[in-house]
N, C-alpha and C. Protein backbone atom coordinates (compact mmCIF):
# COMPACT_ATOMS: atom_id res chain seq x y z
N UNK A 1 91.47 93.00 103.52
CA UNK A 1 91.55 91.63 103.97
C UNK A 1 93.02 91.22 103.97
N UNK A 2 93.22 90.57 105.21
CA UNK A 2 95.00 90.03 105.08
C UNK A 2 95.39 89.02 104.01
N UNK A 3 96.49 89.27 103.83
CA UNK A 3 96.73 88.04 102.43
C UNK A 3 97.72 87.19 103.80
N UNK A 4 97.74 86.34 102.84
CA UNK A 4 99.44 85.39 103.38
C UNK A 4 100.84 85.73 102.41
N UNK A 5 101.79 85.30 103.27
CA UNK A 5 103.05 85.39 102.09
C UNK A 5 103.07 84.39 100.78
N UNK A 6 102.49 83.50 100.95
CA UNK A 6 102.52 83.06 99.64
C UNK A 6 101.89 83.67 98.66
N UNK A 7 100.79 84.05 98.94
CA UNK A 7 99.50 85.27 98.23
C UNK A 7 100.56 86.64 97.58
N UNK A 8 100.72 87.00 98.67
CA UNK A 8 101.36 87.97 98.34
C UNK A 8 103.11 88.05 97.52
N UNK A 9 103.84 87.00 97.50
CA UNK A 9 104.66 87.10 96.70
C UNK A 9 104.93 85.24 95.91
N UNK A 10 103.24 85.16 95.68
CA UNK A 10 103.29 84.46 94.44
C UNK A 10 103.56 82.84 94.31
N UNK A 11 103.93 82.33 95.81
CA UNK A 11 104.53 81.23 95.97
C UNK A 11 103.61 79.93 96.41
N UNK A 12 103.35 78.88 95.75
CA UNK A 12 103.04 77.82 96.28
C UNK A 12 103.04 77.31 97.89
N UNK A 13 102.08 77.62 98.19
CA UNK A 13 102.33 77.46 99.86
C UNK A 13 102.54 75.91 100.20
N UNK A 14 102.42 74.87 99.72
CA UNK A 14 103.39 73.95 100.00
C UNK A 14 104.90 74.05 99.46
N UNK A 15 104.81 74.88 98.64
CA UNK A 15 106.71 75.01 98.86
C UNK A 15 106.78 75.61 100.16
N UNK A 16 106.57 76.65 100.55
CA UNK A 16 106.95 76.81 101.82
C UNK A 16 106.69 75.88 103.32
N UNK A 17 105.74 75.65 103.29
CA UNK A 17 105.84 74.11 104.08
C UNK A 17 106.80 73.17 103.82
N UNK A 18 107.44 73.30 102.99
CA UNK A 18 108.24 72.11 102.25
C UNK A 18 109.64 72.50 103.13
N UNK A 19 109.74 73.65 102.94
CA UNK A 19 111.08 74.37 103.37
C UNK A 19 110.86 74.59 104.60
N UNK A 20 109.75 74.84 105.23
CA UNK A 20 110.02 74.74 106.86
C UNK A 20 109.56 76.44 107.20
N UNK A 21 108.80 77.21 106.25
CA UNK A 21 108.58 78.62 106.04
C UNK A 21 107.16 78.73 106.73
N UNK A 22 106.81 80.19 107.79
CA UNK A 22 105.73 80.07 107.68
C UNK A 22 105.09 80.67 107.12
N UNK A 23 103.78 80.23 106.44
CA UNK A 23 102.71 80.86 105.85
C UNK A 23 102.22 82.00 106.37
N UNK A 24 102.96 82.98 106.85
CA UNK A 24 102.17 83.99 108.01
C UNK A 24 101.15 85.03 106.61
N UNK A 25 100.23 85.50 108.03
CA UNK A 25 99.76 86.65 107.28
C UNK A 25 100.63 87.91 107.10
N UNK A 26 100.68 88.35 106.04
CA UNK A 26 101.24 90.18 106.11
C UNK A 26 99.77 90.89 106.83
N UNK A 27 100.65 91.74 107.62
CA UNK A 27 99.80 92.68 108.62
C UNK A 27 99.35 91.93 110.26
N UNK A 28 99.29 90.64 109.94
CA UNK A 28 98.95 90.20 111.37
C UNK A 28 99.98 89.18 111.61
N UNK A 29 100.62 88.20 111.46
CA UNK A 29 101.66 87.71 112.19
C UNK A 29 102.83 88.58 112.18
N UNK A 30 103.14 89.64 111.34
CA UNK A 30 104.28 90.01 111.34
C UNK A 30 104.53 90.67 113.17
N UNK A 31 103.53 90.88 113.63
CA UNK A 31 103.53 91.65 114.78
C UNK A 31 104.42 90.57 115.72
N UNK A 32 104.76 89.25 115.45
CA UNK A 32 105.17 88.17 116.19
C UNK A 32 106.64 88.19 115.90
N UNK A 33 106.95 88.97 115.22
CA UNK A 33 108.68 88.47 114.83
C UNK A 33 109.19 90.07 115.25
N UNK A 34 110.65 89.53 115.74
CA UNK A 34 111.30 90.79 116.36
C UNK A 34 111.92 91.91 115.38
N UNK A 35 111.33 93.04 114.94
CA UNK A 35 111.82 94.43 114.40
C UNK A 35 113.47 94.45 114.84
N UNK A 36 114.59 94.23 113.51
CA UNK A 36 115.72 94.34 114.22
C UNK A 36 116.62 95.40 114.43
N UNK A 37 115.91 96.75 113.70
CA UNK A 37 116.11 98.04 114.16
C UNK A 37 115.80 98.28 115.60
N UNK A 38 115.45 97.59 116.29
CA UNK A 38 114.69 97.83 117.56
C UNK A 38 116.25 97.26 118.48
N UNK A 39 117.24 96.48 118.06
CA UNK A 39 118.11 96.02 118.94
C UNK A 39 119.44 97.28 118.95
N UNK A 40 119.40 98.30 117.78
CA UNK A 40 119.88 99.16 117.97
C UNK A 40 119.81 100.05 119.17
N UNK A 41 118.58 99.77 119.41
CA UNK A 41 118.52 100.81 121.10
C UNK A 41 118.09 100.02 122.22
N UNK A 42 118.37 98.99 122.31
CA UNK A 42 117.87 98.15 123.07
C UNK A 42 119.16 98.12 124.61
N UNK A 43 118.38 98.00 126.05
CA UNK A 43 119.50 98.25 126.42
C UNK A 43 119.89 97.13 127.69
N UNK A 44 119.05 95.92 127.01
CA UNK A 44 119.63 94.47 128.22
C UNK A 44 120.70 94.09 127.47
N UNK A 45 121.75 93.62 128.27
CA UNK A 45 123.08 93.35 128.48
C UNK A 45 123.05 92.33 127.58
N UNK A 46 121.76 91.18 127.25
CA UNK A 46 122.07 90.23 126.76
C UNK A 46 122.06 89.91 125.02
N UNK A 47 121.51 91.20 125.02
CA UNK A 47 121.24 91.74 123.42
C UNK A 47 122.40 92.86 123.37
N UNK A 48 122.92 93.27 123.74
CA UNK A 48 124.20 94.14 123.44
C UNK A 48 125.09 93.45 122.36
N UNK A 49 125.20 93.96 121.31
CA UNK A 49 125.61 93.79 119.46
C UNK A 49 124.52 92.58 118.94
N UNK A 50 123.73 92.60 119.37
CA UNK A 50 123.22 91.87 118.38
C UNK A 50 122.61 92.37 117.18
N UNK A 51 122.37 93.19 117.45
CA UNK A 51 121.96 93.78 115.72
C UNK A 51 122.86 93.63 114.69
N UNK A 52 124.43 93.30 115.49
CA UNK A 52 125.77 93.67 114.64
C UNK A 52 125.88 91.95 114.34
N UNK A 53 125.72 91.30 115.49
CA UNK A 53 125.75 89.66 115.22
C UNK A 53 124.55 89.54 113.56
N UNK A 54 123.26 89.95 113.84
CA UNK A 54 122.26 89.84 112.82
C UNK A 54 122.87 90.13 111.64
N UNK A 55 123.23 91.58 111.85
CA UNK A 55 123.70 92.07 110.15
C UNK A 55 125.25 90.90 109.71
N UNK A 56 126.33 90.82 110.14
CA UNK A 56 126.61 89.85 109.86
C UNK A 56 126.51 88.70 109.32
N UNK A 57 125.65 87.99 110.18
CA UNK A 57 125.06 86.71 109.90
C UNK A 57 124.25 86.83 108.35
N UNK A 58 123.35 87.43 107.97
CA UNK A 58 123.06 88.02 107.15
C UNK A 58 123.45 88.58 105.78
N UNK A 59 124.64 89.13 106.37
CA UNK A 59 125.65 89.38 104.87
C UNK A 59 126.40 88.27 104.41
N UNK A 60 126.63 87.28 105.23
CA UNK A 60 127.08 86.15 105.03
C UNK A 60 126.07 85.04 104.16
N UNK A 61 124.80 85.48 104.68
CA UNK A 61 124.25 84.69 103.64
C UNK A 61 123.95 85.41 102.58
N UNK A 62 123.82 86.33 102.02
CA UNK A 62 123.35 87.12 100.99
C UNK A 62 124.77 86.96 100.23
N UNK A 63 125.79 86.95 100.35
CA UNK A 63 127.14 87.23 99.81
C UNK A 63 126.93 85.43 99.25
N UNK A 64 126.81 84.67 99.75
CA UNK A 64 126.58 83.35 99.40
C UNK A 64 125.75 83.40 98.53
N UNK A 65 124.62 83.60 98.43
CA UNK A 65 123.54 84.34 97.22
C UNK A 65 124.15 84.58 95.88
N UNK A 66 124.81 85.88 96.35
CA UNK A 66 125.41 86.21 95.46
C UNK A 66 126.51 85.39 94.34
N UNK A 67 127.47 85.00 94.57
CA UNK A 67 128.49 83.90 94.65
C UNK A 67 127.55 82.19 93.52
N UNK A 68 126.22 82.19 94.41
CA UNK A 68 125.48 80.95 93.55
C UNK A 68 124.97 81.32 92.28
N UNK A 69 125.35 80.36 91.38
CA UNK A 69 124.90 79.90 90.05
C UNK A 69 124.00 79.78 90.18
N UNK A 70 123.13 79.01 91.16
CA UNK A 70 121.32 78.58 90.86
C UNK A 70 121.10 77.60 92.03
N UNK A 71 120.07 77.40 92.32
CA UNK A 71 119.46 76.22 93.21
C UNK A 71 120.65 74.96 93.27
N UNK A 72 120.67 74.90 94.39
CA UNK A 72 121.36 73.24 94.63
C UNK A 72 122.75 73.14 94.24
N UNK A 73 123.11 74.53 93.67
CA UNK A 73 124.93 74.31 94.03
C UNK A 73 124.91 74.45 94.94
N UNK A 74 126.77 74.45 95.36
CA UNK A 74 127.08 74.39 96.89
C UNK A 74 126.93 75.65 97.48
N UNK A 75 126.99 76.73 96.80
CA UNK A 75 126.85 78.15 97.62
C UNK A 75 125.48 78.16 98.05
N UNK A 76 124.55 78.01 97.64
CA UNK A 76 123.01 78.30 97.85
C UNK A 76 122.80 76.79 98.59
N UNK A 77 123.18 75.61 98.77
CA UNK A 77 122.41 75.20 99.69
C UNK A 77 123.14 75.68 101.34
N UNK A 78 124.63 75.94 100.80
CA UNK A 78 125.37 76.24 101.97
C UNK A 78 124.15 77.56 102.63
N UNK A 79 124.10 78.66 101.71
CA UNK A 79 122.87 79.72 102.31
C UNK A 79 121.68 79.15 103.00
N UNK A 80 121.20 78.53 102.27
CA UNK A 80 119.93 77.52 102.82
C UNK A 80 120.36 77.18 104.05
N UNK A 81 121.11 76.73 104.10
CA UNK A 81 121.48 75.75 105.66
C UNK A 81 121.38 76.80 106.82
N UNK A 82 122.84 78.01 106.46
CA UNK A 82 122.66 79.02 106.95
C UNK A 82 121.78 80.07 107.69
N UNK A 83 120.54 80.17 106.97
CA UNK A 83 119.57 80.97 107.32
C UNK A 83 118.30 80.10 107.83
């Protein structure tokens, strides 16, 4: 039987409503969001580096992560905003 992400890693699913997250199922919505190993071989002009834009974008927020003390300093809401 499919769970949801909150099910599955434990979270109050109005926190995620709260934050603007969706409740998807694991195994069946994931099929809706784009695989970003897949832009590595991808070959329209209009996706050309984006995998490189993604990972970027990405390390930028995780490095912000990193960097935060805890909820609601400035590094982590700056991440929040970010992502």
């Amino acid at each position: 039987m499919p769970t949801t992400l909150s099910r599955y890693f434990g979270i109050d699913p109005s926190e995620l409503s709260e934050r603007g997250v969706l409740n998807a199922h694991v195994g069946i919505d994931n099929r809706l969001f784009v695989d970003p190993h897949l832009f590595a071989r991808i070959k329209i002009p209009e996706f050309q580096g984006a995998r490189q834009d993604l990972d970027r974008h990405f390390a930028a927020v995780i490095r912000l992560l990193e960097l935060s003390g805890g909820r609601d300093d400035v590094a982590w809401r700056e991440a929040t905003r970010r992502a």
